[in-house]
Protein backbone atom coordinates (compact mmCIF):
# COMPACT_ATOMS: atom_id res chain seq x y z
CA UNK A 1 0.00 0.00 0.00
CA UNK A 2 0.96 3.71 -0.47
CA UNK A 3 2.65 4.42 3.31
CA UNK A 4 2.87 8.07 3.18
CA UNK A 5 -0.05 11.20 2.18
CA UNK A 6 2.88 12.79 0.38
CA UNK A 7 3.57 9.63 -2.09
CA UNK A 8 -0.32 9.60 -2.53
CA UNK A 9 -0.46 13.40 -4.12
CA UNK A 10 2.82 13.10 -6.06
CA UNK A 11 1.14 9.66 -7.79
CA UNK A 12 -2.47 11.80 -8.34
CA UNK A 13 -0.65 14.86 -9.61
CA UNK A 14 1.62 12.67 -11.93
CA UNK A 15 -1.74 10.47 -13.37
CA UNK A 16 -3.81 13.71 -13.52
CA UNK A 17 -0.67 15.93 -15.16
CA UNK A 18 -1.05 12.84 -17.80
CA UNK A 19 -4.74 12.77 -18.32
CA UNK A 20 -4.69 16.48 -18.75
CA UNK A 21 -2.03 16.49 -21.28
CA UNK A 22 -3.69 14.41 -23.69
CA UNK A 23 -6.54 16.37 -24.32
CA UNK A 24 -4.58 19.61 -24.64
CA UNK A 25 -2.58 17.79 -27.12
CA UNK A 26 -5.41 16.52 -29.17
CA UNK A 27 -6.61 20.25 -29.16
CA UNK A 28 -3.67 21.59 -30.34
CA UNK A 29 -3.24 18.59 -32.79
CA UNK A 30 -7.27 19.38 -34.15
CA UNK A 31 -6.19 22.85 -34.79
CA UNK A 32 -2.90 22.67 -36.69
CA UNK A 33 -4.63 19.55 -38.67
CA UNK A 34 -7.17 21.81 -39.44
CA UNK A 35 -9.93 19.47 -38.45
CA UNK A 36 -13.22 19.72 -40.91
CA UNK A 37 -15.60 22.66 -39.51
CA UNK A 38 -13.18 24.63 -37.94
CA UNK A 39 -12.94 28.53 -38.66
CA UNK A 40 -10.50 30.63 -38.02
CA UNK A 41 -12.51 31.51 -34.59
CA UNK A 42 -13.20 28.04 -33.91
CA UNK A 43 -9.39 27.39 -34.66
CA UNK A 44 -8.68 30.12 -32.06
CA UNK A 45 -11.06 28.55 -29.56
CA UNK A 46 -9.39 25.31 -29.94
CA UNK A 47 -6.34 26.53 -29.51
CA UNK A 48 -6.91 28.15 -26.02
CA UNK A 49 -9.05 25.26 -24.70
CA UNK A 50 -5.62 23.53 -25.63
CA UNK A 51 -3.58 25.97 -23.49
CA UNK A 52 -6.04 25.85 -20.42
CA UNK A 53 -5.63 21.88 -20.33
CA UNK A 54 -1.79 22.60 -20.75
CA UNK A 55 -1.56 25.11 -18.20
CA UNK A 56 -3.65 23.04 -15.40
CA UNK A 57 -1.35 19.79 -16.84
CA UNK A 58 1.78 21.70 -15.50
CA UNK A 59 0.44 23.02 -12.52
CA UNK A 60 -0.34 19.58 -11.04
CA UNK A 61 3.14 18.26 -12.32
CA UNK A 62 5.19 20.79 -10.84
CA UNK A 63 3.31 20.30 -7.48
CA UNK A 64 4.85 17.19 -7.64
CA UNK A 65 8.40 17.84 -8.90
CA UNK A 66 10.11 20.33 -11.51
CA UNK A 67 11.00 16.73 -13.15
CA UNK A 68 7.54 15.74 -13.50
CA UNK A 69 7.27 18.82 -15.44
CA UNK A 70 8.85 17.82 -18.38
CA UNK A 71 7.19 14.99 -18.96
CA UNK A 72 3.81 17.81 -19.75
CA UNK A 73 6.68 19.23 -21.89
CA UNK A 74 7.87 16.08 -23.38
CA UNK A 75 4.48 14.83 -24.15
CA UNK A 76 3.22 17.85 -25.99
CA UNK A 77 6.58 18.14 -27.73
CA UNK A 78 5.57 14.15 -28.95
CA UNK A 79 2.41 15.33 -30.30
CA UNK A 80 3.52 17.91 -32.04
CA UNK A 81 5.80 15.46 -33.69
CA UNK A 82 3.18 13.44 -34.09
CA UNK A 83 0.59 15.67 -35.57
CA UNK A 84 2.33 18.69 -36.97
CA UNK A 85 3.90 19.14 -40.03
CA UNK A 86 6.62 18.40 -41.80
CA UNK A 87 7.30 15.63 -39.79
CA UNK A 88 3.90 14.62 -38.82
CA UNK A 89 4.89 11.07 -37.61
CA UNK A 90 1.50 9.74 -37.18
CA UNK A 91 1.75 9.14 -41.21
CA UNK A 92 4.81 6.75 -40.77
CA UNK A 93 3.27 3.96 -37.71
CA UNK A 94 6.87 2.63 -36.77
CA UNK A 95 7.87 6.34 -36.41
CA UNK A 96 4.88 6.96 -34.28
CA UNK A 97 5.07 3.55 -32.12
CA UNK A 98 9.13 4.35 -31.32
CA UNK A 99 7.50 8.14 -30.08
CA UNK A 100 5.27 6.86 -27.97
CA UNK A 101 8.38 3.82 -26.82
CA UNK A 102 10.42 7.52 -26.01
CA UNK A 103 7.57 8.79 -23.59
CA UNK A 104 7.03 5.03 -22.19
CA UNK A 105 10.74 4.98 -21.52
CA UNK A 106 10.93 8.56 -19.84
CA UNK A 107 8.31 7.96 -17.96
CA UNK A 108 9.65 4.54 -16.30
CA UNK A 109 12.94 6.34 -16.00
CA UNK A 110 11.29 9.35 -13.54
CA UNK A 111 9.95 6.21 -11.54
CA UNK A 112 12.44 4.19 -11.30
CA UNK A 113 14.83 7.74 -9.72
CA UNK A 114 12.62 8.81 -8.22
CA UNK A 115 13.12 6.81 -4.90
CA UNK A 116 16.40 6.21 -5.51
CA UNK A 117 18.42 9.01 -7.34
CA UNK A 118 18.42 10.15 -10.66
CA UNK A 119 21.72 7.95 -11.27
CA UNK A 120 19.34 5.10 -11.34
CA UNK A 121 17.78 5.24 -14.33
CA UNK A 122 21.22 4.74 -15.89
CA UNK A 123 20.57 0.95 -14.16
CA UNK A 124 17.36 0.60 -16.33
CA UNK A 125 17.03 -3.57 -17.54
CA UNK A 126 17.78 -3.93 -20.46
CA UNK A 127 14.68 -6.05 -20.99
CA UNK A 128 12.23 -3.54 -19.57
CA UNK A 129 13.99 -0.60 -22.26
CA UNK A 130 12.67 -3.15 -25.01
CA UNK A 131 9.73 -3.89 -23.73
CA UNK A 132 8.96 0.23 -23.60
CA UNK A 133 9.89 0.28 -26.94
CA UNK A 134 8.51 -2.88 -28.52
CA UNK A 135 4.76 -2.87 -27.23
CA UNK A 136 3.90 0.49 -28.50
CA UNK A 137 5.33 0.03 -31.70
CA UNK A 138 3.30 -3.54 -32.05
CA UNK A 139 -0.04 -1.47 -30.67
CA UNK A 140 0.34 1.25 -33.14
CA UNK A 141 -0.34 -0.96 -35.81
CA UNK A 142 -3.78 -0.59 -35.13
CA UNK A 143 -3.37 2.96 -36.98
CA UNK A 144 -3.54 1.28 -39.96
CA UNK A 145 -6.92 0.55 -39.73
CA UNK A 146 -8.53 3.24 -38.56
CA UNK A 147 -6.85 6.22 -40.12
CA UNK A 148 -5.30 4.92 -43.58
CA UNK A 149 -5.96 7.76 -45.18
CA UNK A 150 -3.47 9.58 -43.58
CA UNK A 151 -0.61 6.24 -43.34
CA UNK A 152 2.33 6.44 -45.59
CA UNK A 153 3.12 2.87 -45.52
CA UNK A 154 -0.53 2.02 -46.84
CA UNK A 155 -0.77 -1.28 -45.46
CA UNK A 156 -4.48 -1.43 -46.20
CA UNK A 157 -4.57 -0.59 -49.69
CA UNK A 158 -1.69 -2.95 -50.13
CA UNK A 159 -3.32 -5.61 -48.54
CA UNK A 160 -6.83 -5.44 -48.29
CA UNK A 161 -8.67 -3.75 -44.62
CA UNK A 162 -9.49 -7.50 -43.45
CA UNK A 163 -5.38 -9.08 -43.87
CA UNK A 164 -4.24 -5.49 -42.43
CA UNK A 165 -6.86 -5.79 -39.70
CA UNK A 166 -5.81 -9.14 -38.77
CA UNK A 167 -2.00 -8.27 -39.00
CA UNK A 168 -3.07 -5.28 -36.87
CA UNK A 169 -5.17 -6.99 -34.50
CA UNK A 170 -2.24 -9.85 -33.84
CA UNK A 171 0.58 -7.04 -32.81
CA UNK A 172 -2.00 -4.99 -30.87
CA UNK A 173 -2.58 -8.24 -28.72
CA UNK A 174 1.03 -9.07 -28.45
CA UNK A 175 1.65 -5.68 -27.29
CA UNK A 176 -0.73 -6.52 -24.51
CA UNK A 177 1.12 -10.18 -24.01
CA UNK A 178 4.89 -8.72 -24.02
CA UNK A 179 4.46 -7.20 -20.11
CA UNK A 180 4.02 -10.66 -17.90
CA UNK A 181 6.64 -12.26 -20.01
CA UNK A 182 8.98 -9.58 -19.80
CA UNK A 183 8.61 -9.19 -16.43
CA UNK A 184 8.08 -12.70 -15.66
CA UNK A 185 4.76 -12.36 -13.53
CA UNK A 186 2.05 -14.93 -13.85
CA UNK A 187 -0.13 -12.58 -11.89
CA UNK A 188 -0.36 -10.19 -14.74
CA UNK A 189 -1.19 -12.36 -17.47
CA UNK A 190 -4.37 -12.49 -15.86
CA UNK A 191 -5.07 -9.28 -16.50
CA UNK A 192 -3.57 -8.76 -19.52
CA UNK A 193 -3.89 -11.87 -21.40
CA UNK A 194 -7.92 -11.46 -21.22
CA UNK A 195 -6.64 -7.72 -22.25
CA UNK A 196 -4.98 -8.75 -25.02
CA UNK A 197 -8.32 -11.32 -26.52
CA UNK A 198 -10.39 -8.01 -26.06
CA UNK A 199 -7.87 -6.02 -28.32
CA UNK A 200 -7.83 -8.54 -31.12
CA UNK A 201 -11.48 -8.79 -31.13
CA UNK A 202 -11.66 -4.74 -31.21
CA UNK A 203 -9.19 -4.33 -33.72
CA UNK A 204 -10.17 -7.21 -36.39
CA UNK A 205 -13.98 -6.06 -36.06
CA UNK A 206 -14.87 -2.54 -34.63
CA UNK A 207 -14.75 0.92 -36.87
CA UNK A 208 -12.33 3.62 -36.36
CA UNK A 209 -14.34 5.79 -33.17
CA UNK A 210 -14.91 2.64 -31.26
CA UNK A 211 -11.74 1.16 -31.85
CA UNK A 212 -10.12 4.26 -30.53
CA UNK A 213 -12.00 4.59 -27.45
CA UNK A 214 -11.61 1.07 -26.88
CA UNK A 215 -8.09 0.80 -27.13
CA UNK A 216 -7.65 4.21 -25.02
CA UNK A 217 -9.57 2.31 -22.13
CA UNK A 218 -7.72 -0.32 -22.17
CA UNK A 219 -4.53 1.04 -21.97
CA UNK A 220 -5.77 2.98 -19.24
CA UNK A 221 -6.96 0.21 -17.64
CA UNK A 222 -3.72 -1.69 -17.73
CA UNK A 223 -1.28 0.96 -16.73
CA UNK A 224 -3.76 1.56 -13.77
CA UNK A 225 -3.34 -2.40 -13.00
CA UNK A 226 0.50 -1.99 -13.34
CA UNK A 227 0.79 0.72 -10.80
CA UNK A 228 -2.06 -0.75 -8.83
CA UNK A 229 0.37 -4.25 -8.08
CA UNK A 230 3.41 -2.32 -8.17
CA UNK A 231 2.29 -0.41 -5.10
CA UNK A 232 -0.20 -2.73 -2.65
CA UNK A 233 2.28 -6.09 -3.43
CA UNK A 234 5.56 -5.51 -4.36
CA UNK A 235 8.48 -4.04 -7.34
CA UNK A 236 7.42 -5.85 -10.51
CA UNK A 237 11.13 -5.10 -11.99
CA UNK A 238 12.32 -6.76 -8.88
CA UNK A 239 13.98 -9.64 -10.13
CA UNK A 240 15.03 -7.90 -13.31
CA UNK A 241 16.67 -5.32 -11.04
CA UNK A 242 18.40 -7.84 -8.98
CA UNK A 243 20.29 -8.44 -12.64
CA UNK A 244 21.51 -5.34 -12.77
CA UNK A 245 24.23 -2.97 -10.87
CA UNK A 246 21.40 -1.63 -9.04
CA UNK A 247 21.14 -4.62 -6.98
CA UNK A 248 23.89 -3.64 -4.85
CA UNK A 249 21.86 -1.02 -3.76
CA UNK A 250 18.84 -2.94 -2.73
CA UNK A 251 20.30 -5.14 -0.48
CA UNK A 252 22.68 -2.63 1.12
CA UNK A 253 22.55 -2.91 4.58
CA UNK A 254 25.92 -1.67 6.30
CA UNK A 255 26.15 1.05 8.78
CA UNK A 256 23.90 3.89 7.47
CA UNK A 257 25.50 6.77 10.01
CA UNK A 258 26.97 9.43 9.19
CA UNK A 259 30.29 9.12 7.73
CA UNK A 260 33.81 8.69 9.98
CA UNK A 261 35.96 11.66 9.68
CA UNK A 262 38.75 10.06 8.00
CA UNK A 263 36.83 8.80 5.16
CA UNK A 264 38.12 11.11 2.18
CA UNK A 265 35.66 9.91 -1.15
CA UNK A 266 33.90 12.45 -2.78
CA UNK A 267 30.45 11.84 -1.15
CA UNK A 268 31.82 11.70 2.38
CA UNK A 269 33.63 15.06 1.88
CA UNK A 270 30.15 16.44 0.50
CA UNK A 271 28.65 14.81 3.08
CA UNK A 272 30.31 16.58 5.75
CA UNK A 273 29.99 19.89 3.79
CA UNK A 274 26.06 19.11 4.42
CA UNK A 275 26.17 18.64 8.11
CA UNK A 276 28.36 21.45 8.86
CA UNK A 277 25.60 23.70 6.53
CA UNK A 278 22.64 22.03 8.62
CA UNK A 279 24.47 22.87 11.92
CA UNK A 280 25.38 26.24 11.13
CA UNK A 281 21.54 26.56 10.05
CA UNK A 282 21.73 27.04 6.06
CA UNK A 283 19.28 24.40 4.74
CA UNK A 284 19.25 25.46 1.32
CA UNK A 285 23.10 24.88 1.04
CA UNK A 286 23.14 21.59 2.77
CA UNK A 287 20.36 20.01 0.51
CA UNK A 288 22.93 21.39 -2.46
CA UNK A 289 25.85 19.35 -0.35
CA UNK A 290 23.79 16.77 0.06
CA UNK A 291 22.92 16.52 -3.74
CA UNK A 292 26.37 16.05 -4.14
CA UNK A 293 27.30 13.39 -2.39
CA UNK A 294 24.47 11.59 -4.29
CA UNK A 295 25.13 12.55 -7.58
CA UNK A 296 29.36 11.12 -6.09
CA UNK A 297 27.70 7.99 -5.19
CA UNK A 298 23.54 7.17 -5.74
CA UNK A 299 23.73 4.53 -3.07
CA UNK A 300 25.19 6.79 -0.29
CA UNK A 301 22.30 5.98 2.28
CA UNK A 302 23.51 9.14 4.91
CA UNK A 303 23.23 11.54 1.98
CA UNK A 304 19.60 10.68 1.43
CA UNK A 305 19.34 10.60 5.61
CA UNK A 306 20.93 14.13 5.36
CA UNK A 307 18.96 15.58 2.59
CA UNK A 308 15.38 14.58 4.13
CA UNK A 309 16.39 16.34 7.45
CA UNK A 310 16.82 19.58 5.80
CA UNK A 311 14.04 19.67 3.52
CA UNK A 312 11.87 18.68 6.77
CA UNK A 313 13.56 21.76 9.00
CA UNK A 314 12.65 23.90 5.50
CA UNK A 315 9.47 22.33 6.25
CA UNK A 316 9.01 20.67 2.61
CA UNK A 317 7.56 17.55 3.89
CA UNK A 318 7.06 16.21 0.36
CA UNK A 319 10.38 16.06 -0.75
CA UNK A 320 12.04 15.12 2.99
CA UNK A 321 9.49 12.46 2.28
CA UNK A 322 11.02 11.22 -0.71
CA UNK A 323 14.28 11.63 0.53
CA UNK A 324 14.02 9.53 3.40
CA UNK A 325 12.00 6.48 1.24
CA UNK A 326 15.11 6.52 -0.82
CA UNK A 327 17.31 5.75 2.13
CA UNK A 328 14.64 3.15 2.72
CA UNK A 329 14.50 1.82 -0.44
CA UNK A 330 18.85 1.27 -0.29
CA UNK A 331 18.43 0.24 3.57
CA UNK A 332 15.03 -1.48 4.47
CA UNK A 333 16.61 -1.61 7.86
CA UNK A 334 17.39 1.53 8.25
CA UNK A 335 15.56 3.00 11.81
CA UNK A 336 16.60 6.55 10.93
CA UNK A 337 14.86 6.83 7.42
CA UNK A 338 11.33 5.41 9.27
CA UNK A 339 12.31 8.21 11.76
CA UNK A 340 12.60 10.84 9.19
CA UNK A 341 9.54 9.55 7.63
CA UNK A 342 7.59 9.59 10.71
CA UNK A 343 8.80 13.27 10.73
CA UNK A 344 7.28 14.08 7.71
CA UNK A 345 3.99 12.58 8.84
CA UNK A 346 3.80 14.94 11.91
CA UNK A 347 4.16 17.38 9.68
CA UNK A 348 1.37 16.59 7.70
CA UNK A 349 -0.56 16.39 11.67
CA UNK A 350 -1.02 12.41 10.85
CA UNK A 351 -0.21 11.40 14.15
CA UNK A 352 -1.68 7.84 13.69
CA UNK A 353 1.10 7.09 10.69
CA UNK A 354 3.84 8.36 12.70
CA UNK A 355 3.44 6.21 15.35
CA UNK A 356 2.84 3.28 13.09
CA UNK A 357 5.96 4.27 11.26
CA UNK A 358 8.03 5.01 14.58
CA UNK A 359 7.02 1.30 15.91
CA UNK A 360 8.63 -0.25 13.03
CA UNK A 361 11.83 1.81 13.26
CA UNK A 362 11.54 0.56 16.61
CA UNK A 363 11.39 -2.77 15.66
CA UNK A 364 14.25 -2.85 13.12
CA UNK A 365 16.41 -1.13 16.10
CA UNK A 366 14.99 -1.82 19.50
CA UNK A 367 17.81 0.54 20.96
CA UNK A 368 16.97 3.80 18.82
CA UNK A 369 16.91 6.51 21.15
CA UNK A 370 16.01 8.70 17.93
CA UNK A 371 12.73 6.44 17.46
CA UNK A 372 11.92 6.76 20.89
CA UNK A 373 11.91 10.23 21.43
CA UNK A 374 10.59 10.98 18.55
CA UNK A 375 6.94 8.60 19.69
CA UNK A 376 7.13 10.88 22.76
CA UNK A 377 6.76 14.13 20.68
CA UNK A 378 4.17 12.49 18.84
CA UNK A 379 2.27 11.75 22.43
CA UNK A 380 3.28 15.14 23.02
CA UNK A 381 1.33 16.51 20.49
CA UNK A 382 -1.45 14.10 20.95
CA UNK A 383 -1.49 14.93 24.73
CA UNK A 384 -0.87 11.62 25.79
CA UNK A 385 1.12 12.49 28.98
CA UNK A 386 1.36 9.22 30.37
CA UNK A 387 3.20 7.48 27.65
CA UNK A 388 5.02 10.61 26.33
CA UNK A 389 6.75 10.33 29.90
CA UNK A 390 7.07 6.37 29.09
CA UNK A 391 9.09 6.97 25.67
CA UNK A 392 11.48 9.59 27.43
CA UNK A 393 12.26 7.75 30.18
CA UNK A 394 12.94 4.95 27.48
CA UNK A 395 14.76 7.31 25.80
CA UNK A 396 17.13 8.38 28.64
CA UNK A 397 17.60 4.58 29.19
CA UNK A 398 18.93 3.89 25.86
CA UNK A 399 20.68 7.31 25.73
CA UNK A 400 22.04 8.63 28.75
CA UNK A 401 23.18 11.45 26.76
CA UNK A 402 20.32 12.64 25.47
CA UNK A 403 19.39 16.20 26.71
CA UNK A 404 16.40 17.26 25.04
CA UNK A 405 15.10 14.64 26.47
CA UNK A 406 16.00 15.13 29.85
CA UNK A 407 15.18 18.56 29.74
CA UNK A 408 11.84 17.82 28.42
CA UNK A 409 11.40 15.57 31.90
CA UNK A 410 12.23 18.18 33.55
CA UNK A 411 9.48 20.39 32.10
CA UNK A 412 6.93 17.99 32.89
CA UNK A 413 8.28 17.44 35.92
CA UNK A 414 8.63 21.12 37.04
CA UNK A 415 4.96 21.69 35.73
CA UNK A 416 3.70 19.24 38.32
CA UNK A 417 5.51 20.78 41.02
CA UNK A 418 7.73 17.92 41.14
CA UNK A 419 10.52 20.27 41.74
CA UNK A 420 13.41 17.86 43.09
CA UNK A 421 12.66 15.75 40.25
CA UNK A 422 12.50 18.34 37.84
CA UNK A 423 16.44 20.04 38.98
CA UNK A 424 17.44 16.00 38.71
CA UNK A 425 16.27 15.65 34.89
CA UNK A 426 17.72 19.13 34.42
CA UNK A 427 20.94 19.01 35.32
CA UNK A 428 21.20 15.76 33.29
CA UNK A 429 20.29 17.74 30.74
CA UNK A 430 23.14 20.03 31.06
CA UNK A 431 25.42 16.94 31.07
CA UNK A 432 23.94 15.98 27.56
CA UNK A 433 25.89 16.07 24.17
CA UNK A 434 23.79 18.90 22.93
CA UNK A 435 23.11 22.48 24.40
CA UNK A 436 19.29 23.03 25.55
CA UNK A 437 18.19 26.56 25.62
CA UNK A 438 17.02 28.06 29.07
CA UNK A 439 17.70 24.94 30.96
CA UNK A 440 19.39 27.49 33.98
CA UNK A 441 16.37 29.34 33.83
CA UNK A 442 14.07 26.87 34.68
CA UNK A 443 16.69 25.58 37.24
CA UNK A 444 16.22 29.07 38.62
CA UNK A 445 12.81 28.60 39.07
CA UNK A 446 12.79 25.09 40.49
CA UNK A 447 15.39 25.70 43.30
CA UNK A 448 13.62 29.47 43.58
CA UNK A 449 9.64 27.06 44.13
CA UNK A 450 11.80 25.40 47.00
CA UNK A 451 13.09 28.38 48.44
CA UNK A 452 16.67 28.33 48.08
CA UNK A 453 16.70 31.82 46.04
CA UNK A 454 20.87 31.87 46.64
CA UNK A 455 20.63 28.89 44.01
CA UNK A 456 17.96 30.59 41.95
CA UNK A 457 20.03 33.21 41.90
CA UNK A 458 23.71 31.30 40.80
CA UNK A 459 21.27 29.65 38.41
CA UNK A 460 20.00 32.72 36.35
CA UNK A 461 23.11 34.78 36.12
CA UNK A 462 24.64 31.04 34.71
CA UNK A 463 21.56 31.57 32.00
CA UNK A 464 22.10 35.28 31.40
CA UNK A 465 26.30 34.43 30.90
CA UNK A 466 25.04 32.19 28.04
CA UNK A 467 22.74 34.74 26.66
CA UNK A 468 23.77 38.53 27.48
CA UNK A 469 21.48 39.89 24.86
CA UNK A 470 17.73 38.49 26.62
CA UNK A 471 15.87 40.32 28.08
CA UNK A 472 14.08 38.07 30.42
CA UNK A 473 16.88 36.76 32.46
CA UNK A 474 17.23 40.10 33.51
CA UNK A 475 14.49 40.78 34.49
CA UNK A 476 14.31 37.14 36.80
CA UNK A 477 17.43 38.35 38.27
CA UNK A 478 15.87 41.31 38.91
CA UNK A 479 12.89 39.82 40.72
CA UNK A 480 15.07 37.38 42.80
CA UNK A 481 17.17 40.42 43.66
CA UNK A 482 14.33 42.54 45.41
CA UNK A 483 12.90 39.52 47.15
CA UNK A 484 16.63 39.49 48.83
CA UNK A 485 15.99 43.15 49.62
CA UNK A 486 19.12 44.27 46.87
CA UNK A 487 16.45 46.98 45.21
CA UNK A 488 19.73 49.24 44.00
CA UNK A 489 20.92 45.81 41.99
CA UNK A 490 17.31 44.99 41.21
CA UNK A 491 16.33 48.23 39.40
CA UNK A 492 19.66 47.87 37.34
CA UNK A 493 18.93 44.68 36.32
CA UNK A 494 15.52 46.28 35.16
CA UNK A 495 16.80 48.36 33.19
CA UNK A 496 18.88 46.45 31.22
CA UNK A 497 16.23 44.28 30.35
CA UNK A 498 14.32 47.53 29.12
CA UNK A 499 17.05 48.08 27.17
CA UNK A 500 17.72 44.80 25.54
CA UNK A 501 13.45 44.18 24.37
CA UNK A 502 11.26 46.38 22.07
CA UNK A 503 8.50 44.41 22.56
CA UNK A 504 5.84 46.43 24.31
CA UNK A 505 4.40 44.75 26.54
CA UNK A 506 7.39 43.34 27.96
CA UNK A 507 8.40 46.99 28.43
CA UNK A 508 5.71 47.86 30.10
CA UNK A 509 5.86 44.97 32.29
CA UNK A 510 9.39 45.77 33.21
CA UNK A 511 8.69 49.22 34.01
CA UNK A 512 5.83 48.78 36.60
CA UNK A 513 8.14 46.75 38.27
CA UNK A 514 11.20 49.10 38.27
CA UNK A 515 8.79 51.57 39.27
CA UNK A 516 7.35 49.96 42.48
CA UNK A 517 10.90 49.38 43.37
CA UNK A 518 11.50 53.80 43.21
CA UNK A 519 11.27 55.37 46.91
């Protein structure tokens, strides 16, 4: 099944991008053929009901991707071909089946990168090229038969309609045959061997309109079954990848971390151009870095790991999305990419899929402090207290080091006048790997709940030695100051923080507390 919202729009805007397209391009194509009762105003008409299809076309492929874009391009740029003089390929049906062979194979490509760089699609089968190819050229024999006027070979006046028809009708249906034995799936020939009798019946009896519209469905029809089994079972070119190069990929499943210091390749060194971007806060410039090292090596799982972290803290949940399936789809074992995709899901407020998501990192990696404090946030935001204090004290467990989540246990903690707890879980916190903001200050306010304001106080100028430039530490000091009676230390401490905020209300919060502290 389809795991993730973001995989279900980039799959609706691709297949209605391509439904839209093909009715622009026949409206374009009616107007430059100069179809019969068409005007010059009906020719205009035409022509902009063509751009309107074309212009919604692109909008729903570049929601998906700037790639998916020029398929719309390609496609109309194929009918022109196809319709439009001189060339006009449609006269010339091996011309016109190769065309349609080029779009089959473009297509395939931007699926088969999609998930796992665009360096993949140098990997394509060799098999599944020919088959792109092959079974569009076969199908467009069917031209013959229902537009011979305009055919250069002539096949039916050579021949006779019924020997072209049957020639036709034969090729159409082993277009429809070539798919299961290419790929090799039983499953599918039961769909498209019943397809293929239906096409040889349509093609060796039916007139032109019907034959078109039947042939239309039925492609439809089996491109929907192919992406249909390709996403609620499993990768029909899985075996015929496994032939390839590629496979390496697949069935990677070394140490997906990020990369040791001394390790000098390309991607490593743009790797670590990517993380020190990300930590310095630049997004934009680590995705670039991160690119990269991808383009230096496609199966570089911590690039992919990398490059769906940033587009998340960018907050472009789509791509971070895609990002993180690639790592996936190199690493099925990797905890950190169903981390980063649970992410992505509490983005999209789909707290439900996260937490499915985050129990199956947790299951690939029953010691991922990562998966389990990312579940508590997710209880967090669901207001599950109970079990969001389960998942950090799991966390904490696994990860002694981890001080968001002690200070985050300390919040709750200090919330629920648990105070001795809460300076416990905070000064863990300040023994963690990474820096938490305000952690003294909410020491401050623990030790100053249990009256020991000399701690408070050690506590808070600790916080404002971290962060000169806030105004609210101040202004704490301040307040801890005057309970001690030190009102000449208290009203400087005011007015520094005055002087360090603009916002109003602070300031005028600040200063009817300097002022009750003026004989």
């Amino acid at each position: 099944m389809v795991a993730h919202p973001s995989d279900v729009a980039a799959l609706a805007g691709l297949l209605i991008s391509g439904v839209l397209v093909q009715p622009a391009a026949a409206a374009l194509a009616a107007a430059h053929r100069g179809e019969a009762g068409l005007d010059e105003s009906g020719r205009r008409r035409t022509m902009l009901a063509g751009l309107v299809f074309f212009v919604f076309a692109a909008l729903f492929a570049v929601c998906v991707s700037y790639v998916a874009f020029t398929y719309v391009l390609s496609a109309l740029a194929a009918y022109s071909l196809y319709y439009v003089r001189p060339l006009r390929l449609c006269r010339v049906t091996p011309a016109a089946g190769l065309l349609a062979g080029g779009i089959a194979v473009f297509l395939i490509q931007l699926g088969y990168s999609s998930y796992a760089g665009a360096a993949a699609a140098l990997w394509m089968p060799k098999s599944v090229l020919l088959l792109a190819l092959v079974a569009p050229l076969a199908a467009f024999t069917a031209r013959e038969v229902w537009a011979p006027e305009e055919s250069m070979l002539g096949l039916a006046r050579r021949f006779g309609e019924r020997r072209t028809r049957l020639v036709a009708a034969a090729l159409a249906a082993l277009a429809c045959a070539l798919p299961p034995v290419v790929l090799r799936s039983p499953w599918l020939a039961v769909v498209f061997v019943p397809a293929g009798v239906l096409v040889f019946v349509v093609v060796a009896r039916a007139g032109a309109t019907s034959m078109r519209r039947a042939l239309t469905g039925t492609a439809l029809a089996l491109v929907a079954s192919l992406a249909v089994w390709g996403t609620a079972k499993h990768p029909l070119l899985e075996r015929e990848v496994a032939a390839t190069s590629f496979s390496a990929a697949l069935r990677a499943s070394g140490d997906s971390g990020l990369p040791a210091g001394g390790d000098a390749s390309p991607a490593a060194r743009a790797m670590n151009e990517g993380l020190a971007f990300l930590q310095r806060g630049d997004q934009g410039a680590a995705v670039a870095a991160f690119r990269r090292a991808i383009e230096d090596d496609p199966e570089y799982v911590p690039a992919y790991l990398g490059m769906g972290a940033a587009y998340r803290m960018l907050g472009r949940a789509s791509e971070a999305a895609r990002a993180f399936r690639r790592a996936l789809a190199l690493d099925p074992g990797n905890a950190k990419a169903r981390v980063g995709i649970a992410q992505t899901h509490m983005l999209h407020a789909n707290p439900d899929s996260a937490i499915a998501e985050l129990g199956r990192a947790m299951a690939a990696d029953p010691r991922s402090s990562e998966a389990t404090y990312t579940l508590a946030l997710v209880y967090l935001d669901t207001g599950d207290l109970p079990r969001e204090m389960d998942m950090l004290n799991r966390t904490v467990s696994i990860d002694p080091g981890h001080s968001a989540a002690y200070a985050r246990l300390g919040d709750i903690h200090l919330s629920a006048g648990r105070y001795a707890d809460a300076i416990a879980a905070l000064k863990a916190s300040l023994l963690g790997r990474i820096p938490v903001e305000h952690v003294h200050s909410k020491l401050a306010n623990a030790y100053h709940s249990l009256g020991d304001v000399a701690s408070a106080e050690a506590e808070i100028r600790k916080e404002i030695q971290l962060a000169p430039k806030m105004a609210s530490p101040h202004a704490i000091l301040a307040g801890l100051l005057a309970e001690q009676g030190r009102t000449d230390d208290a009203r400087r401490e005011f007015e520094t923080a005055l002087s360090l905020t603009k916002d109003e209300q602070l300031r005028a919060l600040f200063q009817r507390q300097l002022d009750a502290l003026r004989p």
